[in-house]
Protein backbone atom coordinates (compact mmCIF):
# COMPACT_ATOMS: atom_id res chain seq x y z
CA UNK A 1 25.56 -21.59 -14.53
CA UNK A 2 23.68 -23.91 -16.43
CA UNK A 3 20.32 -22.72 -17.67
CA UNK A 4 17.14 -25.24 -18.41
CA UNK A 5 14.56 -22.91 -18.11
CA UNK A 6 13.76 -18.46 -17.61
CA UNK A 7 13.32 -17.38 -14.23
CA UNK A 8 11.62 -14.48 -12.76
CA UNK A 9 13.45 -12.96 -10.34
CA UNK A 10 11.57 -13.43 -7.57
CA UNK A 11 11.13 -17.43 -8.29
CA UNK A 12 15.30 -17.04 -7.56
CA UNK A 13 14.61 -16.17 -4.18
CA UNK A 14 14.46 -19.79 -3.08
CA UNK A 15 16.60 -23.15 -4.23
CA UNK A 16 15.36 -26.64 -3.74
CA UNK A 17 19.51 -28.58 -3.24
CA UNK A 18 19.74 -31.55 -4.94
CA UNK A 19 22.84 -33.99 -3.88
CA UNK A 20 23.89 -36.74 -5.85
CA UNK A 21 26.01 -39.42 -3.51
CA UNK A 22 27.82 -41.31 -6.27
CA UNK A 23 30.49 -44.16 -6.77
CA UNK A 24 33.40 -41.76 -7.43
CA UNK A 25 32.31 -38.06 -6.37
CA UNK A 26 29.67 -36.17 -5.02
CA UNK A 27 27.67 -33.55 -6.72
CA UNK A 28 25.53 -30.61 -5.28
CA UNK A 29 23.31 -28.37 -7.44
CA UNK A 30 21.30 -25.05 -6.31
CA UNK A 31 17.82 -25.48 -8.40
CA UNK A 32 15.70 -22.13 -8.35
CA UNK A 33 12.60 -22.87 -7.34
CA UNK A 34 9.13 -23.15 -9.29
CA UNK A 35 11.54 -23.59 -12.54
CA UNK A 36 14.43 -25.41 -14.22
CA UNK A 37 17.37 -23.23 -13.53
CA UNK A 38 20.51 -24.45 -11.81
CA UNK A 39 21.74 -21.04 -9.71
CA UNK A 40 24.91 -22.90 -8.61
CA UNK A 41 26.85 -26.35 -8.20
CA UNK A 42 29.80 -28.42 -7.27
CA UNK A 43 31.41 -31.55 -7.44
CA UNK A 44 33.76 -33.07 -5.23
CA UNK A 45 36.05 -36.61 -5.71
CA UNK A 46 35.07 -39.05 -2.55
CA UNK A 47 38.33 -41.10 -3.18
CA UNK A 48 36.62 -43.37 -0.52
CA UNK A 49 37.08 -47.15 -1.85
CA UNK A 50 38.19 -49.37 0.90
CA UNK A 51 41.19 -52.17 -0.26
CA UNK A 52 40.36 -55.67 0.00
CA UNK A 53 42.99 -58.10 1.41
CA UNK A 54 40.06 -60.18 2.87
CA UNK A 55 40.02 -62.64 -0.54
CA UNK A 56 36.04 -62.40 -0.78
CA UNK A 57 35.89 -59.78 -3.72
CA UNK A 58 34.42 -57.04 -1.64
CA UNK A 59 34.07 -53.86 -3.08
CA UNK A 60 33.73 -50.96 0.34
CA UNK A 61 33.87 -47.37 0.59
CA UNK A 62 34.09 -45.62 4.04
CA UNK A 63 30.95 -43.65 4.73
CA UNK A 64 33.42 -40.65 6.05
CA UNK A 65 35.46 -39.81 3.45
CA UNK A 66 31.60 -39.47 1.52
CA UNK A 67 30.56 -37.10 3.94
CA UNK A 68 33.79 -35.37 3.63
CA UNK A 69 33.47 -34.64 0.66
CA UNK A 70 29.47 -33.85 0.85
CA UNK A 71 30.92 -30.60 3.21
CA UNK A 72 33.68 -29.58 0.72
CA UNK A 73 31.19 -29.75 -1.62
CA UNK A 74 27.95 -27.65 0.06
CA UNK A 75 31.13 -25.24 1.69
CA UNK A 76 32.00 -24.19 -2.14
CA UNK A 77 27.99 -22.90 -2.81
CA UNK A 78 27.44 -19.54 -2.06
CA UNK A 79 25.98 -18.93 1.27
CA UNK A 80 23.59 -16.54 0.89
CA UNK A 81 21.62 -18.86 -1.74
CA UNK A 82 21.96 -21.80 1.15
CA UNK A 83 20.44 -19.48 3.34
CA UNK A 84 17.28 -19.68 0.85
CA UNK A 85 16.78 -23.50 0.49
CA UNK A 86 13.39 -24.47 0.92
CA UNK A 87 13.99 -28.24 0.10
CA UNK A 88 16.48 -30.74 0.48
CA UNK A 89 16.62 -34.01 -1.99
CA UNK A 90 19.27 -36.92 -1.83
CA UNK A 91 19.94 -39.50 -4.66
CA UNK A 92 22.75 -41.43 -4.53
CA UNK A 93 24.57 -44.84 -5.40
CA UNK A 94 21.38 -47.46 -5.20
CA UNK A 95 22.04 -51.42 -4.25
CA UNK A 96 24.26 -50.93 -1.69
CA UNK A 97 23.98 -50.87 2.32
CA UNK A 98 25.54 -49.11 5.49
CA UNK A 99 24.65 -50.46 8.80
CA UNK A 100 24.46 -47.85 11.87
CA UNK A 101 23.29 -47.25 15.40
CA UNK A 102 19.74 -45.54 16.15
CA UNK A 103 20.74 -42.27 17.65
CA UNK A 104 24.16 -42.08 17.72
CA UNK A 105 24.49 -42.79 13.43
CA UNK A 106 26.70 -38.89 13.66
CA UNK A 107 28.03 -36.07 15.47
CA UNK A 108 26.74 -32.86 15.27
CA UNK A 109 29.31 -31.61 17.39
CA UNK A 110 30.94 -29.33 14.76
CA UNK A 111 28.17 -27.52 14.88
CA UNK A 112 27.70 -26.48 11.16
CA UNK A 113 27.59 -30.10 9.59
CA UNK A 114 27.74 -33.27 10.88
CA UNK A 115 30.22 -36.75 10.56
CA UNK A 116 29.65 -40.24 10.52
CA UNK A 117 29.66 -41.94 14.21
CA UNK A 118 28.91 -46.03 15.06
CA UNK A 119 28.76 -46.70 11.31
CA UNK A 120 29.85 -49.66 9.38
CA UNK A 121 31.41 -49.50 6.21
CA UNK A 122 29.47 -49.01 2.78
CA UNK A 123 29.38 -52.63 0.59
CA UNK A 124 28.75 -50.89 -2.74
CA UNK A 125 27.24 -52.31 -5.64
CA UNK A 126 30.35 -53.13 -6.74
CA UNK A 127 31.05 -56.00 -4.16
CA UNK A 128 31.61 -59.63 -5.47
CA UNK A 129 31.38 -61.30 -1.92
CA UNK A 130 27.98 -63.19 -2.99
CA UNK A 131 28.89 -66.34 -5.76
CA UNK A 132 26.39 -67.70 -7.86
CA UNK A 133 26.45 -70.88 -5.25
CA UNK A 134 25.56 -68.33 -2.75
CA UNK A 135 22.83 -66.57 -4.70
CA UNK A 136 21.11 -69.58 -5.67
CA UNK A 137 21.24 -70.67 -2.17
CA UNK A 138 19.10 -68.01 -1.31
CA UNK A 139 15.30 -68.15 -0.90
CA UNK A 140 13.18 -67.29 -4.48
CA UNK A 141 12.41 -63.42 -4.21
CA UNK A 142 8.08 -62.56 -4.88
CA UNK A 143 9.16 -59.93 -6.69
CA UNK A 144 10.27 -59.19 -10.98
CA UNK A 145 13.93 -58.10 -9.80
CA UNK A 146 16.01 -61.23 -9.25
CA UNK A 147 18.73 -60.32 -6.87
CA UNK A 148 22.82 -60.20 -8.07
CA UNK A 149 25.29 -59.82 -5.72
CA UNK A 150 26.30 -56.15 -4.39
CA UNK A 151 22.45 -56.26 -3.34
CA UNK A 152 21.63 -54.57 0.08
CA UNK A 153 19.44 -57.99 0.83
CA UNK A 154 22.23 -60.25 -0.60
CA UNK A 155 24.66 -58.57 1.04
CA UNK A 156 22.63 -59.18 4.50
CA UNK A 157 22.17 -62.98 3.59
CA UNK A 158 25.63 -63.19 3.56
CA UNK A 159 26.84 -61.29 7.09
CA UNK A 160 23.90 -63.94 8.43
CA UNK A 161 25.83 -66.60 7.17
CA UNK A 162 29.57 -65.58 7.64
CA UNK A 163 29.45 -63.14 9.96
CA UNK A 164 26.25 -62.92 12.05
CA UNK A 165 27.77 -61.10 15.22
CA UNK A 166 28.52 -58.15 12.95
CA UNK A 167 24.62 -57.43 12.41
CA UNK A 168 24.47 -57.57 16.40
CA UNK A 169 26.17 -54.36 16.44
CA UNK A 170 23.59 -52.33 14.00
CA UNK A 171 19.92 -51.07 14.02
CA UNK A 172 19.63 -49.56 11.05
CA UNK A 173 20.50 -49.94 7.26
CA UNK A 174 20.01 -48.04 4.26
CA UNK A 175 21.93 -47.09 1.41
CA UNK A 176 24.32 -44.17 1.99
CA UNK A 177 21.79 -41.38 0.53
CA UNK A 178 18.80 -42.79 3.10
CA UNK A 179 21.64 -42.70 5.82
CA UNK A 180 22.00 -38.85 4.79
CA UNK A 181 18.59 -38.42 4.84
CA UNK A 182 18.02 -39.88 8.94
CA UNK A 183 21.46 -38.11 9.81
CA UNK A 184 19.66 -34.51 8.62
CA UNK A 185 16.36 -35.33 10.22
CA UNK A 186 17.92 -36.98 13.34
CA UNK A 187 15.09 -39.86 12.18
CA UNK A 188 16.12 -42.73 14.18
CA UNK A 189 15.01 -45.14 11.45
CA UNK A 190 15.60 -45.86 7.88
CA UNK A 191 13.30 -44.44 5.16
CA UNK A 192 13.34 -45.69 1.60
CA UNK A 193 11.68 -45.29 -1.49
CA UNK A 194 10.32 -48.20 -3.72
CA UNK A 195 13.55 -46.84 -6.51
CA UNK A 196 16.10 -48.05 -3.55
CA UNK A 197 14.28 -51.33 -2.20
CA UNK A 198 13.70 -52.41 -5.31
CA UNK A 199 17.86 -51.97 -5.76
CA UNK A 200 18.54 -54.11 -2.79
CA UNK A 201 16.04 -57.68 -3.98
CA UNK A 202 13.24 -59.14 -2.29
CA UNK A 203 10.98 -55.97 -2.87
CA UNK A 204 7.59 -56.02 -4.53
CA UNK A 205 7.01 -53.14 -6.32
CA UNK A 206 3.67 -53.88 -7.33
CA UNK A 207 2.63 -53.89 -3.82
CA UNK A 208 5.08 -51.88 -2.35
CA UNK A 209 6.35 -53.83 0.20
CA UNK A 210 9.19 -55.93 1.56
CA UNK A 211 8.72 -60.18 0.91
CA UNK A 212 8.71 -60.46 5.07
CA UNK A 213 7.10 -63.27 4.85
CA UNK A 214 9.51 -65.27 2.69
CA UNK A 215 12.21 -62.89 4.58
CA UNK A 216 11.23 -64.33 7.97
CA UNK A 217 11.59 -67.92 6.89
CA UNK A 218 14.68 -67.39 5.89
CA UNK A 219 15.77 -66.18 9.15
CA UNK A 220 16.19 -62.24 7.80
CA UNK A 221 16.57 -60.08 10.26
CA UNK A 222 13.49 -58.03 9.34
CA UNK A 223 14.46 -55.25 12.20
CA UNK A 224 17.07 -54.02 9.30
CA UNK A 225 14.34 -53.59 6.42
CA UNK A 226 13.77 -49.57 5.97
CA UNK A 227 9.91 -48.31 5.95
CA UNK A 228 8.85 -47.12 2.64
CA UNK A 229 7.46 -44.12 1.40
CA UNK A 230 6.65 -42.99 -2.61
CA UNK A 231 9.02 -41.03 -4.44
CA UNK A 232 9.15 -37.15 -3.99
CA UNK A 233 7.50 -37.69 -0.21
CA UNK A 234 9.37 -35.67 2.47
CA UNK A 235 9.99 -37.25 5.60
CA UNK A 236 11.14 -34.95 8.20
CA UNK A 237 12.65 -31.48 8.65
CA UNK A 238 16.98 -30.60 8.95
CA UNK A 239 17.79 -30.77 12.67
CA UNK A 240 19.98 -28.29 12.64
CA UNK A 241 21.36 -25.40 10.37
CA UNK A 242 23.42 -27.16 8.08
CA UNK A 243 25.89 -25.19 5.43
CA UNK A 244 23.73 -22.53 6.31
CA UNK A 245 20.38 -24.24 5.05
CA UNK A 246 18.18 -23.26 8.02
CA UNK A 247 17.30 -25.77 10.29
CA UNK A 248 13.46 -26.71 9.45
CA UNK A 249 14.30 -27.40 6.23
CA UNK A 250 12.24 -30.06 4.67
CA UNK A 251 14.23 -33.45 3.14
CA UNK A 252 12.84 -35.40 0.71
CA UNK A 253 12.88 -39.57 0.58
CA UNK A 254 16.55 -40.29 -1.28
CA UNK A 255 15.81 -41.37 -4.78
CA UNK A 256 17.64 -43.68 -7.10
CA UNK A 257 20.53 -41.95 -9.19
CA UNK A 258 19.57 -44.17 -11.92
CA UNK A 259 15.54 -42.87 -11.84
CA UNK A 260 17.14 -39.05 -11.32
CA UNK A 261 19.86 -38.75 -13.65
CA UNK A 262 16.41 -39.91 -16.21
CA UNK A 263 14.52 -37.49 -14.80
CA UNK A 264 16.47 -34.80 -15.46
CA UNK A 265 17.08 -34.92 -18.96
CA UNK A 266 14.16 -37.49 -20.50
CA UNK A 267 11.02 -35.16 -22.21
CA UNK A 268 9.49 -37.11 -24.19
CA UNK A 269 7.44 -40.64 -23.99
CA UNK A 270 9.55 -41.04 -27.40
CA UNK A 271 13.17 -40.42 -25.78
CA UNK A 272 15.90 -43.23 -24.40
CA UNK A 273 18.22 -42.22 -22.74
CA UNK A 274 21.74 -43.75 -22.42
CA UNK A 275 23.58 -42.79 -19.40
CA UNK A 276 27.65 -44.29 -19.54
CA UNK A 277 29.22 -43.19 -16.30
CA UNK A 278 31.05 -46.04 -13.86
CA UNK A 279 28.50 -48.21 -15.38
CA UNK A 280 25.95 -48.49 -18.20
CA UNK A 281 22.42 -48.19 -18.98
CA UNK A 282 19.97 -47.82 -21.54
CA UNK A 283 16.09 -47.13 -20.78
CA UNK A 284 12.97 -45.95 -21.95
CA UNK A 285 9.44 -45.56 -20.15
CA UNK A 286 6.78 -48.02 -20.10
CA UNK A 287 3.21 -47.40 -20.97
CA UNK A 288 1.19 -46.07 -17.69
CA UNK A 289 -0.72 -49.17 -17.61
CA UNK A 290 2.30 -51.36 -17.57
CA UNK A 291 2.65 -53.89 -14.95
CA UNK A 292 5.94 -55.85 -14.66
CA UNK A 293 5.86 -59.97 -14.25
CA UNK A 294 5.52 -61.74 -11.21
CA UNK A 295 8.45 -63.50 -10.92
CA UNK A 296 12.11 -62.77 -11.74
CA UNK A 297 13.19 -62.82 -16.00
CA UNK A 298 16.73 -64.46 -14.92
CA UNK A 299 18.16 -64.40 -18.10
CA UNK A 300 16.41 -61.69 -19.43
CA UNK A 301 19.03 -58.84 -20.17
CA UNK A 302 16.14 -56.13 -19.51
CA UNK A 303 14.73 -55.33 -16.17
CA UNK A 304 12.09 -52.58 -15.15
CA UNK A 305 12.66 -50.43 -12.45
CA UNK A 306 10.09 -48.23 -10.59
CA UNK A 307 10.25 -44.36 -11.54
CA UNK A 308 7.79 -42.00 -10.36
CA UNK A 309 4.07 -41.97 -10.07
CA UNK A 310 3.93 -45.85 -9.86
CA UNK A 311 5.22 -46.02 -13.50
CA UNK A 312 8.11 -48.40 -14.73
CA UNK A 313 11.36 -47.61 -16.96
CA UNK A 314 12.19 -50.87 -19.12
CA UNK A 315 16.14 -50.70 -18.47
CA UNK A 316 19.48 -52.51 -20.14
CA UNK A 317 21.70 -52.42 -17.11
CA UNK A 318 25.39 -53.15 -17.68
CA UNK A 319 27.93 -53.42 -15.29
CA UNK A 320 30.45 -52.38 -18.09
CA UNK A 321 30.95 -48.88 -18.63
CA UNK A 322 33.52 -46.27 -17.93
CA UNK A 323 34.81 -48.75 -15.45
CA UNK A 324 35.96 -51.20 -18.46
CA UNK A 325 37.49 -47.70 -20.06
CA UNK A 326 39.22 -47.10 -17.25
CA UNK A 327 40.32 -50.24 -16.61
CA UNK A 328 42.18 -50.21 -19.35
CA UNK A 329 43.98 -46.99 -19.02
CA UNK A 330 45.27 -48.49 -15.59
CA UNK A 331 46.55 -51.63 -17.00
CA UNK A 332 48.41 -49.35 -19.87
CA UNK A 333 49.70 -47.87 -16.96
CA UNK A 334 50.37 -50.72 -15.13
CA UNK A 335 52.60 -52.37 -17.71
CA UNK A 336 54.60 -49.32 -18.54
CA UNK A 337 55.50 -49.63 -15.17
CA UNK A 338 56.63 -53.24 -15.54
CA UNK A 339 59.00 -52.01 -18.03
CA UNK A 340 60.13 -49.49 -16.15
CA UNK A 341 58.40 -46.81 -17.49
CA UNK A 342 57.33 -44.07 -15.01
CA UNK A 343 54.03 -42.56 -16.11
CA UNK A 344 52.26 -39.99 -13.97
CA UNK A 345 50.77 -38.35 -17.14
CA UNK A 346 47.31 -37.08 -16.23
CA UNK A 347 46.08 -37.05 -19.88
CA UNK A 348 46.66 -39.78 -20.70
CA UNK A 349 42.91 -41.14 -21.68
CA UNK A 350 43.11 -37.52 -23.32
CA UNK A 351 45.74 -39.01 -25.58
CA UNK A 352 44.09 -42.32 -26.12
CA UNK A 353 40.88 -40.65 -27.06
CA UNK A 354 42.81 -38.57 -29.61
CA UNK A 355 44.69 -41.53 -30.75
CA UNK A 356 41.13 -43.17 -31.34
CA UNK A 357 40.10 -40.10 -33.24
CA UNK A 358 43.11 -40.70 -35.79
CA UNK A 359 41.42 -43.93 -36.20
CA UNK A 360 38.42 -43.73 -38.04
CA UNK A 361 37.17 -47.09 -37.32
CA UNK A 362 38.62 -50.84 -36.59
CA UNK A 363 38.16 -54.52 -37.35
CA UNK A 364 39.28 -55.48 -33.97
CA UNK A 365 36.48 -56.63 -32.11
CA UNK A 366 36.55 -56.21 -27.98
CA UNK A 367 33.76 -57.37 -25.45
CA UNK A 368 34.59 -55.26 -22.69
CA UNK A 369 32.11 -57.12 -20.01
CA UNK A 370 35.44 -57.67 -17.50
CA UNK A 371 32.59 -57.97 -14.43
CA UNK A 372 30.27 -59.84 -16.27
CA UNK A 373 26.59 -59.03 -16.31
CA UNK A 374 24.04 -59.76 -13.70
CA UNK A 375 21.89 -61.73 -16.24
CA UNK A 376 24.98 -63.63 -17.24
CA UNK A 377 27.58 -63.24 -14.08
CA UNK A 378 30.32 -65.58 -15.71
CA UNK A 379 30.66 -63.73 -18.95
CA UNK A 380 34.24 -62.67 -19.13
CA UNK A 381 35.54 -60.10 -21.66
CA UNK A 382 37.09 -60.78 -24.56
CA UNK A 383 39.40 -59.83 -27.49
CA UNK A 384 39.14 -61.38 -31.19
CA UNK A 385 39.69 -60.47 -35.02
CA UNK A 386 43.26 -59.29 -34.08
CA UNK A 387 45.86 -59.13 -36.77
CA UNK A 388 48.99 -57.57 -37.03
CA UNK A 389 47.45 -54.30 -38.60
CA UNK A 390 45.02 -53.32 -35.52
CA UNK A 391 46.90 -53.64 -32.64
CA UNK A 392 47.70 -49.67 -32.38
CA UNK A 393 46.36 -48.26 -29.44
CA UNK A 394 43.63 -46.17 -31.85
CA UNK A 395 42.59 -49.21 -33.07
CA UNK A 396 42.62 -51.02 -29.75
CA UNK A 397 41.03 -47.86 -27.81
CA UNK A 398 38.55 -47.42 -30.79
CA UNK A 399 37.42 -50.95 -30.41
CA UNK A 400 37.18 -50.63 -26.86
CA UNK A 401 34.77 -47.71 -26.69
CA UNK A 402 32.86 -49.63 -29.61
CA UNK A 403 32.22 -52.72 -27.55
CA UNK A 404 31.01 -50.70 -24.32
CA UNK A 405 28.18 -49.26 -27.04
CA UNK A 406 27.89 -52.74 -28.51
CA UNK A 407 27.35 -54.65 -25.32
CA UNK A 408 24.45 -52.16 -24.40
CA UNK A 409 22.78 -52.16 -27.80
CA UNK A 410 23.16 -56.13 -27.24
CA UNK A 411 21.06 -56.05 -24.16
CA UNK A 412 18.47 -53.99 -25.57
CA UNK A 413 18.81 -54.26 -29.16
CA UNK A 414 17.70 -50.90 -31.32
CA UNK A 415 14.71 -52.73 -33.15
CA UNK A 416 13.29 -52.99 -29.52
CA UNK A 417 13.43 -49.14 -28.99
CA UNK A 418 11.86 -48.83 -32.05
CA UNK A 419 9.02 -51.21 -31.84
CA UNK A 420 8.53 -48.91 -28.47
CA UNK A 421 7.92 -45.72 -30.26
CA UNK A 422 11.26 -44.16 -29.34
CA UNK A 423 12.34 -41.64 -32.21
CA UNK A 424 15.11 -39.78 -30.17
CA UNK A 425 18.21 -41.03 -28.36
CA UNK A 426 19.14 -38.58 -25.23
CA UNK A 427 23.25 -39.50 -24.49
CA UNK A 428 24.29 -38.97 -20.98
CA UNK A 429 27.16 -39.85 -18.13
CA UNK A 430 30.59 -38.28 -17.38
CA UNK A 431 32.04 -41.10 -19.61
CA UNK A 432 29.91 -39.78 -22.68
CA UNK A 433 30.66 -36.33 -21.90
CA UNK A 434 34.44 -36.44 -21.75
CA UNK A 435 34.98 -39.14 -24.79
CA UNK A 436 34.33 -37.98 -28.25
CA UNK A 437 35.16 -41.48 -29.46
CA UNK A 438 32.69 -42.94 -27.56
CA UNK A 439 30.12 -40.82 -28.99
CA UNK A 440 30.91 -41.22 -32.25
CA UNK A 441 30.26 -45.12 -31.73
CA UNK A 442 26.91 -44.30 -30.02
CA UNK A 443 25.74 -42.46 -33.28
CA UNK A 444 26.52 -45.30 -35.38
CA UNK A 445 25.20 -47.44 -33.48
CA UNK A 446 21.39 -45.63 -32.85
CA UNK A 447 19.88 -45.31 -35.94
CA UNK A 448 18.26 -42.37 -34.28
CA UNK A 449 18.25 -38.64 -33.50
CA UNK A 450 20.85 -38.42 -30.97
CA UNK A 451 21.27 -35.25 -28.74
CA UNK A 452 23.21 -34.99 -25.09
CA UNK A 453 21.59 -33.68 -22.40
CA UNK A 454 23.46 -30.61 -21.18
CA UNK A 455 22.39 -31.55 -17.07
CA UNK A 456 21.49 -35.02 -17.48
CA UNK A 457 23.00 -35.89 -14.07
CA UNK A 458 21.44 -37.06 -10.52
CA UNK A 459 21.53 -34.16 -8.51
CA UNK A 460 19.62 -32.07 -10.90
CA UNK A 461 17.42 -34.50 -11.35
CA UNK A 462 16.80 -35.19 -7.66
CA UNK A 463 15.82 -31.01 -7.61
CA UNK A 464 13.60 -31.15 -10.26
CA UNK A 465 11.55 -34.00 -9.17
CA UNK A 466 10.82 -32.05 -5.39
CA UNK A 467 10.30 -28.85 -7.63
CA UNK A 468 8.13 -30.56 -9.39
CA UNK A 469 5.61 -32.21 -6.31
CA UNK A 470 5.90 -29.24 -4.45
């Protein structure tokens, strides 16, 4: 049990769950509410990526094997605290879209939980379908976000264009926490929060509301374009019981996991906070009366998403993270293979991070941005100042983890932090918490105090922003 704040006993008597619906696994947390205290949690592997053999780069996950695991999960918290929930919060993977039928998006049939029915598949944030041709083809967004591909809008733009008949067969979009959300209330419409629409383009935060008009021209089919609502707003009651939360239960708008996994562990107008999970990103909040540009910063490596209370978090986003880490360790295993060595060894990015350790620092220099970056989407990595000296695997590893820090700090350089006001540097993100190496790169690279947030992660944060509007 992890503990952020005291509790009376009575404030146990009721848990707000938070749910994080991420890339790779799904997390649930039991948050006591009217304080800080997680009572219980879980996390479950999704394993749900779809393979490609299409040739356009897409990047899909099936929407069941996610739900699969979202009951594995909620079936390993202890019922009688389920029985006690008196809120329910989503956050989840943001930029991506599902497609599904009004009314018949599930099955409740089971009884206890539900499954996916009439659904498409999810196009993550991940997918590459969209080119830069394509992109640019597209009409200019009245919004600050420019739009990459693995964007929900993108993403539409191009079934309109390659495969219109498939958006015959749908009603409804969303990403896969707002599907959650309608599948719980038995809503048979989408509804977002400014943190998501802003993910998917042609959103005006500002304003909060959807570019229809430049939409429309563009042949859009608006009927797809969720309603929106403000952060922390609950929009309808569980239909059912469901894990043993009663039926009644009120859900909460899905939130951004970016937004939530800041939430939960930022304290202070004078933190950052640099979360390295699949991805990367390093943020800090904007002044109250900040308002972002009018029109998209293309090559600007800093964006500014919404947050709560109409306020804005001035964001590095990098597409390189623990993906480029683990990239690696597949391709070591990959060649091994090739030479006909069989290697099922589970720890083995154990032993590369301990080889790394025996390596106190390198001159070989990697750029680990293998997907390149939206603000630069042809960047490819790259490996220089190798002699025959650094070419051990700590040296190679070492340099490795110090690019995926350097890359960041290059998008958002420290001086800018510090012209901000920020004094403290809050580390976050399974690929922080399980690499030592890694951190020791972060804390030479911050000229800051650098602590790591014990439950900096999305579904705690998701909890503790209903606990905290309730």
């Amino acid at each position: 049990m992890q503990h952020l704040a005291t509790c009376h006993p009575e404030v146990m008597s009721n848990f707000i769950l938070g749910i994080d619906l991420g890339t790779t696994s799904v997390k649930a947390v039991l948050l006591a509410a009217g304080c800080r205290t997680v009572a219980a949690g879980h996390s479950e592997p999704t394993a749900a990526d779809v393979s490609d053999d299409r040739g356009i780069k897409a990047k899909e996950q099936d929407p069941g094997r996610i739900i699969n695991a979202v009951n594995r999960c909620l079936a390993q918290l202890p019922g009688d605290k389920l029985q006690h929930v008196s809120r329910v919060g989503l956050t989840g993977q943001m930029h991506g879209v599902l497609f599904w039928k009004a009314n018949s998006g599930c099955d409740w049939s089971n009884g206890n939980y539900f499954t996916p029915r009439d659904t498409s598949q999810l196009v993550t944030w991940q997918d590459g379908r969209c080119s830069s041709d394509f992109l640019s083809s597209l009409p200019k967004p009245e919004s600050h976000l420019g739009v990459s591909t693995g964007f929900g809008c993108a993403t539409i733009f191009w079934y309109m264009k390659h495969r219109p008949q498939f958006l015959e067969d749908f009603s409804v979009a969303g990403t896969i926490q707002d599907y959650v959300v309608s599948m719980l209330c038995g809503l048979d419409s989408c509804v977002m929060t400014p943190q998501n629409a802003a993910s998917w383009g042609f959103f005006n935060t500002t304003s909060s509301q959807w570019n229809e008009n430049t939409l429309k021209a563009a042949g859009f089919p608006i009927r797809l374009l969720p309603r929106c609502v403000p952060p922390g707003a609950l929009v309808g009651q569980t239909r059912s019981a469901w894990h043993g939360v009663p039926a009644g239960t009120p859900v909460g708008a899905a939130l951004g996991d970016f937004q939530c996994s800041v939430y939960s562990c930022m304290s202070s107008p004078a933190d950052a906070v640099l979360n390295i999970s699949t991805s990367a990103q390093l943020t800090f909040a904007m002044p109250a009366d900040f308002t972002p540009p009018d029109s998209p910063q293309l090559e600007s490596s800093i964006s500014y998403f919404p947050y709560f209370d109409s306020s804005y978090l001035a964001v590095a986003a990098s597409l390189n993270g623990g993906n480029a880490l683990a990239t690696f360790v597949e391709t070591l295993a990959a060649w091994m293979k090739e030479l006909g060595v069989e290697s099922r060894d589970p720890c083995m990015y154990e032993k590369l991070i301990g080889s790394a350790l025996n390596q106190e620092s390198s001159d070989l220099m990697v750029s680990p941005t293998i997907l390149g970056e939206r603000h630069d989407p042809l960047r490819l990595g790259q490996v220089t100042n190798i002699s025959s000296s650094n070419l051990s695997l700590g040296h190679v590893f070492r340099a490795l983890c110090r690019g995926v820090v350097s890359n960041v700090t290059s998008m958002m350089p420290v001086e800018h932090l510090q012209k901000a006001g920020v004094r403290r540097l809050v580390g976050s993100g399974s690929a922080l918490a399980r690499n030592e190496v890694l951190r020791q790169e972060v804390e030479r690279a911050f000229p800051l105090q650098v602590v790591y947030g014990q439950n900096a992660d999305s579904a705690v944060g998701v909890a503790m922003a209903l606990s905290d509007r309730i």
